[in-house]
C-alpha atoms as a PDB file:
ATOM      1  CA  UNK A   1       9.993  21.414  -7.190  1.00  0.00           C
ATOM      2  CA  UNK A   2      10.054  19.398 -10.412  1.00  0.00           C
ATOM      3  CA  UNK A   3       6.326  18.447 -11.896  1.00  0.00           C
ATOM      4  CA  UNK A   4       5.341  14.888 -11.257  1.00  0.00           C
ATOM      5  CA  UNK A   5       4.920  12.738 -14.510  1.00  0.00           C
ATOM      6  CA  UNK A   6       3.393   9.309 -14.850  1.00  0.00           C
ATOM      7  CA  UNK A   7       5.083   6.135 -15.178  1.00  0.00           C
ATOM      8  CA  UNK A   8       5.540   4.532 -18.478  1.00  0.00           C
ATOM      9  CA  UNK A   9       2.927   2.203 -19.278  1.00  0.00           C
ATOM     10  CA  UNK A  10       6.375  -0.142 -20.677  1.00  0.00           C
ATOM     11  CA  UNK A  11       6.054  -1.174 -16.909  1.00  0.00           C
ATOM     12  CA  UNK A  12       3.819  -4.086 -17.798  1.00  0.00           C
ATOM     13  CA  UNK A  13       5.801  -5.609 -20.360  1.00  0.00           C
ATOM     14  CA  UNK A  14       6.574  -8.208 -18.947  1.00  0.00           C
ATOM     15  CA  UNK A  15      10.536  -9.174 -17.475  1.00  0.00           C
ATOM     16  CA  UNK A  16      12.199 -12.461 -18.266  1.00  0.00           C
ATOM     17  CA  UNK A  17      14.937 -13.246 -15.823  1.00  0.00           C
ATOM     18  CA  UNK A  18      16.338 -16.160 -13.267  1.00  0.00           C
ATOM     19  CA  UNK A  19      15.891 -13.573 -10.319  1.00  0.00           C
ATOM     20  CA  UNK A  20      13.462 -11.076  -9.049  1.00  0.00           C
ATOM     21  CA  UNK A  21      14.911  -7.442 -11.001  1.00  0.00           C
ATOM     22  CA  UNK A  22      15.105  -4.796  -8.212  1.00  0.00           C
ATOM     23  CA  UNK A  23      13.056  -1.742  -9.495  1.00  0.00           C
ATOM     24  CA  UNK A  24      13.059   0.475  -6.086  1.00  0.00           C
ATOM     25  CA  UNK A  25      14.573  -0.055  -2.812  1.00  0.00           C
ATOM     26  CA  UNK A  26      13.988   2.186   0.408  1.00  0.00           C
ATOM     27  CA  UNK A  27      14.524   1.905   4.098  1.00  0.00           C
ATOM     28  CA  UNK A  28      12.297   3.190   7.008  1.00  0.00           C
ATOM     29  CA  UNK A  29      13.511   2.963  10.649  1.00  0.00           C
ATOM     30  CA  UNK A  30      11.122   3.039  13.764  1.00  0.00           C
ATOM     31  CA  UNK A  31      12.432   4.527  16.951  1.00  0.00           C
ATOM     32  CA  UNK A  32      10.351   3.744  20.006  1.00  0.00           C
ATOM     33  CA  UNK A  33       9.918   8.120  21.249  1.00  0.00           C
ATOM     34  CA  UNK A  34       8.721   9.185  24.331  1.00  0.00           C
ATOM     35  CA  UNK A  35       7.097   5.688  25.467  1.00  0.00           C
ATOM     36  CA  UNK A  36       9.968   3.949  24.109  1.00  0.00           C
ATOM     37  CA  UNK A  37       7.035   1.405  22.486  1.00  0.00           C
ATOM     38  CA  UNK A  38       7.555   2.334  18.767  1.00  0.00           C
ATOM     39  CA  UNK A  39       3.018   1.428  18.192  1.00  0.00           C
ATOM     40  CA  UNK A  40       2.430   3.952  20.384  1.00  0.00           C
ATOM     41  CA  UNK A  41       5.336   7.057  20.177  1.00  0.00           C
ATOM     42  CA  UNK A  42       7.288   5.923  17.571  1.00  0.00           C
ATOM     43  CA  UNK A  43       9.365   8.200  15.211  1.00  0.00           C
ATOM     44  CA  UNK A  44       9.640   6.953  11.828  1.00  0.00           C
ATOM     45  CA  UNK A  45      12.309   8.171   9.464  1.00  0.00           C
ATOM     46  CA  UNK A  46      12.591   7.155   6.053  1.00  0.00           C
ATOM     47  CA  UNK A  47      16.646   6.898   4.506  1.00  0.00           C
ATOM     48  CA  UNK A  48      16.187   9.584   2.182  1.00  0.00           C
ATOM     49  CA  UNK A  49      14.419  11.981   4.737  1.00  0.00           C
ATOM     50  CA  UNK A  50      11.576  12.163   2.324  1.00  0.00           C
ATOM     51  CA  UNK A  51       9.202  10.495   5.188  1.00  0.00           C
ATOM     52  CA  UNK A  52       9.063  11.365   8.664  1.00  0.00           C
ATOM     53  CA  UNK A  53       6.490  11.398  11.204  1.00  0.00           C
ATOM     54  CA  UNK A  54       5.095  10.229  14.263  1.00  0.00           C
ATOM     55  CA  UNK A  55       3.475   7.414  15.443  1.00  0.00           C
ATOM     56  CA  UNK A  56       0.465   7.008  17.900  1.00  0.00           C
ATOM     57  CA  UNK A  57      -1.522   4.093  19.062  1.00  0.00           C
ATOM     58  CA  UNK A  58      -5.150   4.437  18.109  1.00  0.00           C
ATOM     59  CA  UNK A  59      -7.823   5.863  20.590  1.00  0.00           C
ATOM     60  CA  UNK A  60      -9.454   2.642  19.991  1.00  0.00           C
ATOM     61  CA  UNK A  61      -6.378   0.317  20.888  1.00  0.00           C
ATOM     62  CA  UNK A  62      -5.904   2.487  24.117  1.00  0.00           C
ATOM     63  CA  UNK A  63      -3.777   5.310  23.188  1.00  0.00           C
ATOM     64  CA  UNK A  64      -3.708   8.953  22.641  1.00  0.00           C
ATOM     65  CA  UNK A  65      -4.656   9.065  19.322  1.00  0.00           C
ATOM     66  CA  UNK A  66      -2.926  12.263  17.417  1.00  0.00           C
ATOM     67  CA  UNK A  67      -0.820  10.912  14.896  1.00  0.00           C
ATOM     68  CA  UNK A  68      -0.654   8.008  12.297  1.00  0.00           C
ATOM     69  CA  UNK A  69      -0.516   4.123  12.835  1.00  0.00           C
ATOM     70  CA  UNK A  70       1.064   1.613  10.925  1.00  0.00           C
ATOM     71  CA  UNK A  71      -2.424   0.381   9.487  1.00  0.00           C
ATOM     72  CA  UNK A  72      -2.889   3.582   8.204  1.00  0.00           C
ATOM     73  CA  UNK A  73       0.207   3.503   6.347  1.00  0.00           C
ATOM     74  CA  UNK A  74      -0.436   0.363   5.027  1.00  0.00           C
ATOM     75  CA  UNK A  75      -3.772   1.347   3.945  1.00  0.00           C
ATOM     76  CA  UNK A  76      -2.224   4.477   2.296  1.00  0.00           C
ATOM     77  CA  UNK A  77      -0.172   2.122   0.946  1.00  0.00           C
ATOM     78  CA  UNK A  78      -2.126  -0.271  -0.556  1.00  0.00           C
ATOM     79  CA  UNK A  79      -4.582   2.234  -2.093  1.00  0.00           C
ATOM     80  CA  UNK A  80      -2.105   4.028  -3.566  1.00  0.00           C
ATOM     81  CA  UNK A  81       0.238   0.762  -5.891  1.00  0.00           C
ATOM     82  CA  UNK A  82      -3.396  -0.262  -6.580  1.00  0.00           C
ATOM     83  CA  UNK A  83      -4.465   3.340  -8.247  1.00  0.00           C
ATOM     84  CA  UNK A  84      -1.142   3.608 -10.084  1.00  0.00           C
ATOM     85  CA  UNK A  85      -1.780   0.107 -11.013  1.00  0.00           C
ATOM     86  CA  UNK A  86      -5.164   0.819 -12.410  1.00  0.00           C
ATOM     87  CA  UNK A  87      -3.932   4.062 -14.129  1.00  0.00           C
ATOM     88  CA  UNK A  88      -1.312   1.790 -16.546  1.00  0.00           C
ATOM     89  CA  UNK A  89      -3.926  -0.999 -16.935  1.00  0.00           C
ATOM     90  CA  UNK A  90      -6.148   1.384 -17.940  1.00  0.00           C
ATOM     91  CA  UNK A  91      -3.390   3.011 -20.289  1.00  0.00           C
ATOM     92  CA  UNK A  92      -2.354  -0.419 -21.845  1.00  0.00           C
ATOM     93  CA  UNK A  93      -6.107  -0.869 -22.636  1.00  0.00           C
ATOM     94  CA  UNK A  94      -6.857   2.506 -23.943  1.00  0.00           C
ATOM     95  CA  UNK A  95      -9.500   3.091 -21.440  1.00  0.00           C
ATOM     96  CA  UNK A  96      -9.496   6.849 -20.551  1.00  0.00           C
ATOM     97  CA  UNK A  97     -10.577   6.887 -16.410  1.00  0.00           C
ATOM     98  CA  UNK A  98     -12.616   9.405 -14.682  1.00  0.00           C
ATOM     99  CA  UNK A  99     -10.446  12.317 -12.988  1.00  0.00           C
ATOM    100  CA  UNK A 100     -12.700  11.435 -10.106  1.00  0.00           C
ATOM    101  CA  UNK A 101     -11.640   7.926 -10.094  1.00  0.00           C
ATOM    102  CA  UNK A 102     -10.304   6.871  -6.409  1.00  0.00           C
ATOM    103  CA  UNK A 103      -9.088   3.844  -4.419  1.00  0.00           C
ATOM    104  CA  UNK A 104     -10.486   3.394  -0.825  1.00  0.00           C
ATOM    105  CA  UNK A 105      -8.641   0.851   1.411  1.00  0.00           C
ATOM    106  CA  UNK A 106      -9.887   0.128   4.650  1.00  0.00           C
ATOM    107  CA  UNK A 107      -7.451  -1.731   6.851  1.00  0.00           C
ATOM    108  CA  UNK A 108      -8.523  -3.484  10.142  1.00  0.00           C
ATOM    109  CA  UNK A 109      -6.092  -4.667  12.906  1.00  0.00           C
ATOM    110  CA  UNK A 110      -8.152  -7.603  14.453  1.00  0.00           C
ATOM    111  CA  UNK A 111      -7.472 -10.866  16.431  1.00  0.00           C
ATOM    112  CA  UNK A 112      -7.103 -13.777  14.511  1.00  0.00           C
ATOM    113  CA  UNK A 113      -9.476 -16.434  14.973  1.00  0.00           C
ATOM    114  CA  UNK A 114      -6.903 -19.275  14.558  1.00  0.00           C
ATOM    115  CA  UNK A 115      -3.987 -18.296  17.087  1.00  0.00           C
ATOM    116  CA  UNK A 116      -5.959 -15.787  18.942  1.00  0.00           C
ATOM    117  CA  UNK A 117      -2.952 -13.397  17.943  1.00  0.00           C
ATOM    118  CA  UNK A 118      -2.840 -10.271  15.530  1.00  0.00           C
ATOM    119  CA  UNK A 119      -4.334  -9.840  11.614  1.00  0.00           C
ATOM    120  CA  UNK A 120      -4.135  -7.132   9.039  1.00  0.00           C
ATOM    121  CA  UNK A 121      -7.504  -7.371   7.173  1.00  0.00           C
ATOM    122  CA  UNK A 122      -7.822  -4.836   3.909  1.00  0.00           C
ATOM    123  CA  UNK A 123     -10.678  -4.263   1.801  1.00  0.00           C
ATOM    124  CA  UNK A 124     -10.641  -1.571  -1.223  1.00  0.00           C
ATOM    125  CA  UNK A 125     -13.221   0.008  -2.896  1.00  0.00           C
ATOM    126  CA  UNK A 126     -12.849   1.424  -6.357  1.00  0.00           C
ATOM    127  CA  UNK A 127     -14.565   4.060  -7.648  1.00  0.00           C
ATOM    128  CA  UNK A 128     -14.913   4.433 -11.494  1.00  0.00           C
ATOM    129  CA  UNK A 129     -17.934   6.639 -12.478  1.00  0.00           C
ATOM    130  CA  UNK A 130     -19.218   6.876 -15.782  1.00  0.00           C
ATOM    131  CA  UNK A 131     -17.216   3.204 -16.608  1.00  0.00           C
ATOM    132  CA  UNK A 132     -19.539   0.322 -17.046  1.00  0.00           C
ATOM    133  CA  UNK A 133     -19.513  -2.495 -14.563  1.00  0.00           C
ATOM    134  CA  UNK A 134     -18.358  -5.152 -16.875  1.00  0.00           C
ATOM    135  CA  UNK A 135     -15.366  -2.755 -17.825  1.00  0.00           C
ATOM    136  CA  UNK A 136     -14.828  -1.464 -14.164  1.00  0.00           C
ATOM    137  CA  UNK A 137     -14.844  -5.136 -13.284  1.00  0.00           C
ATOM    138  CA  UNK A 138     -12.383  -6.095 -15.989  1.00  0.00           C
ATOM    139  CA  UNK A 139      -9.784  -3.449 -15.296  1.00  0.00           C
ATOM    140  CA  UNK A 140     -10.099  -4.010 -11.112  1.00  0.00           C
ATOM    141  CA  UNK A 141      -9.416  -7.891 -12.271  1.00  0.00           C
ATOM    142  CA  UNK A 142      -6.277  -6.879 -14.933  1.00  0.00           C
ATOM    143  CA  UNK A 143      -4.658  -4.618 -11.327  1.00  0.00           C
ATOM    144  CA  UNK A 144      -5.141  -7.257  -9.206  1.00  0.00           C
ATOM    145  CA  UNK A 145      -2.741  -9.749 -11.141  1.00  0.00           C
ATOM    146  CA  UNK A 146      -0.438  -6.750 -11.183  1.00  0.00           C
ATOM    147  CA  UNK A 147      -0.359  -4.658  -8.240  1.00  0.00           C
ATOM    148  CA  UNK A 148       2.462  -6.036  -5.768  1.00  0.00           C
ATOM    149  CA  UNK A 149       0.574  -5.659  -2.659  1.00  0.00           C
ATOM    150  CA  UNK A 150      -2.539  -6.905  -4.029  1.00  0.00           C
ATOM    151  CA  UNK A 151      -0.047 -10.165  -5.218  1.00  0.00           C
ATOM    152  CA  UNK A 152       1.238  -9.703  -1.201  1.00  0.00           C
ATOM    153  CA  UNK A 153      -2.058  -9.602   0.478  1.00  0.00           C
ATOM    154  CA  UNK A 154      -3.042 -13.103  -1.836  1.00  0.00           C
ATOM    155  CA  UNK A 155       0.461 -14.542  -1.653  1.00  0.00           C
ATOM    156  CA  UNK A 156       2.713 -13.013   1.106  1.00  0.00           C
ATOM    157  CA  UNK A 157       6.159 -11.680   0.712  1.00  0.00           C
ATOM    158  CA  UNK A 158       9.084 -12.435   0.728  1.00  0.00           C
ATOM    159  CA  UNK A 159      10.775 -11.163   3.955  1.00  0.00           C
ATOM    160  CA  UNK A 160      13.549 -11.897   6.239  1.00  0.00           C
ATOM    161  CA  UNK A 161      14.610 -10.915  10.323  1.00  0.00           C
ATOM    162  CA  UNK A 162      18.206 -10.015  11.041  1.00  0.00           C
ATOM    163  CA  UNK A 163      19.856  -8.829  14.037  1.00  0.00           C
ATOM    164  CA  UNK A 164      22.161  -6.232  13.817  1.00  0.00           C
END
């Protein structure tokens, strides 16, 4: 297996254009499994075969527990573009981070107060020991204006339903 290497930091200059610039695109299909209810036996299969696992509905929701659940993968997710975000803000700025720097998300599927439907609430916590809190605070600002689902979780996303 080839060794992993770091984007370039030439991610943040910034792109002039008319139209978004696709950098990445990947599919993921959910099949409903045993219970034919994709929340709570879903297989999930990503195009290039690089992701596949099952899904389980949370003890706590009513289920079996013993596998993951879409708020888990969103908070894997979330935590993860906002660490690789941090690691090239921190690069642009010359700011050497902790090797025991982290990125916590916590993800809560609630009721919303409003429609008395579903929410997906996140909070993160960032760890930066040994960095100042005026500095930690200044870099956690910088990868919040540039971490896409930090920009989704404060301004949507585009998306779009289609049958097929």
């Amino acid at each position: 297996m080839k060794a992993p290497t770091a984007p370039s930091v030439s991610l943040l200059e910034p792109y002039v254009g008319t139209e978004d610039l696709p950098l990445y695109t990947t599919t993921v299909s959910v099949t409903g499994g045993a219970s034919g209810h994709g929340r709570s036996s879903g297989r999930v299969i990503s195009n290039d075969g690089e992701l596949e696992l099952e899904l389980r509905l949370p003890k706590e929701l009513g289920g079996n527990g013993g596998g993951t659940n879409p708020e888990q993968l969103f908070a894997a997710g979330f935590a993860a573009c906002f660490h690789g975000a941090m690691k090239l803000v921190a690069l642009k700025n010359r700011v050497p981070l902790p090797a025991d720097f982290a990125v916590h998300c916590t993800t809560t599927f609630a009721r919303e107060a409003f429609d008395g439907l579903f929410c997906i609430k996140a909070r993160l916590e960032i760890s930066l020991p040994g960095i100042t809190k005026d500095l930690a605070l200044a870099l956690v600002h910088e990868t919040e204006s540039i971490c896409p689902y930090s920009k989704m979780a404060d301004q949507g996303i585009a998306s779009s339903v289609h049958l097929s």
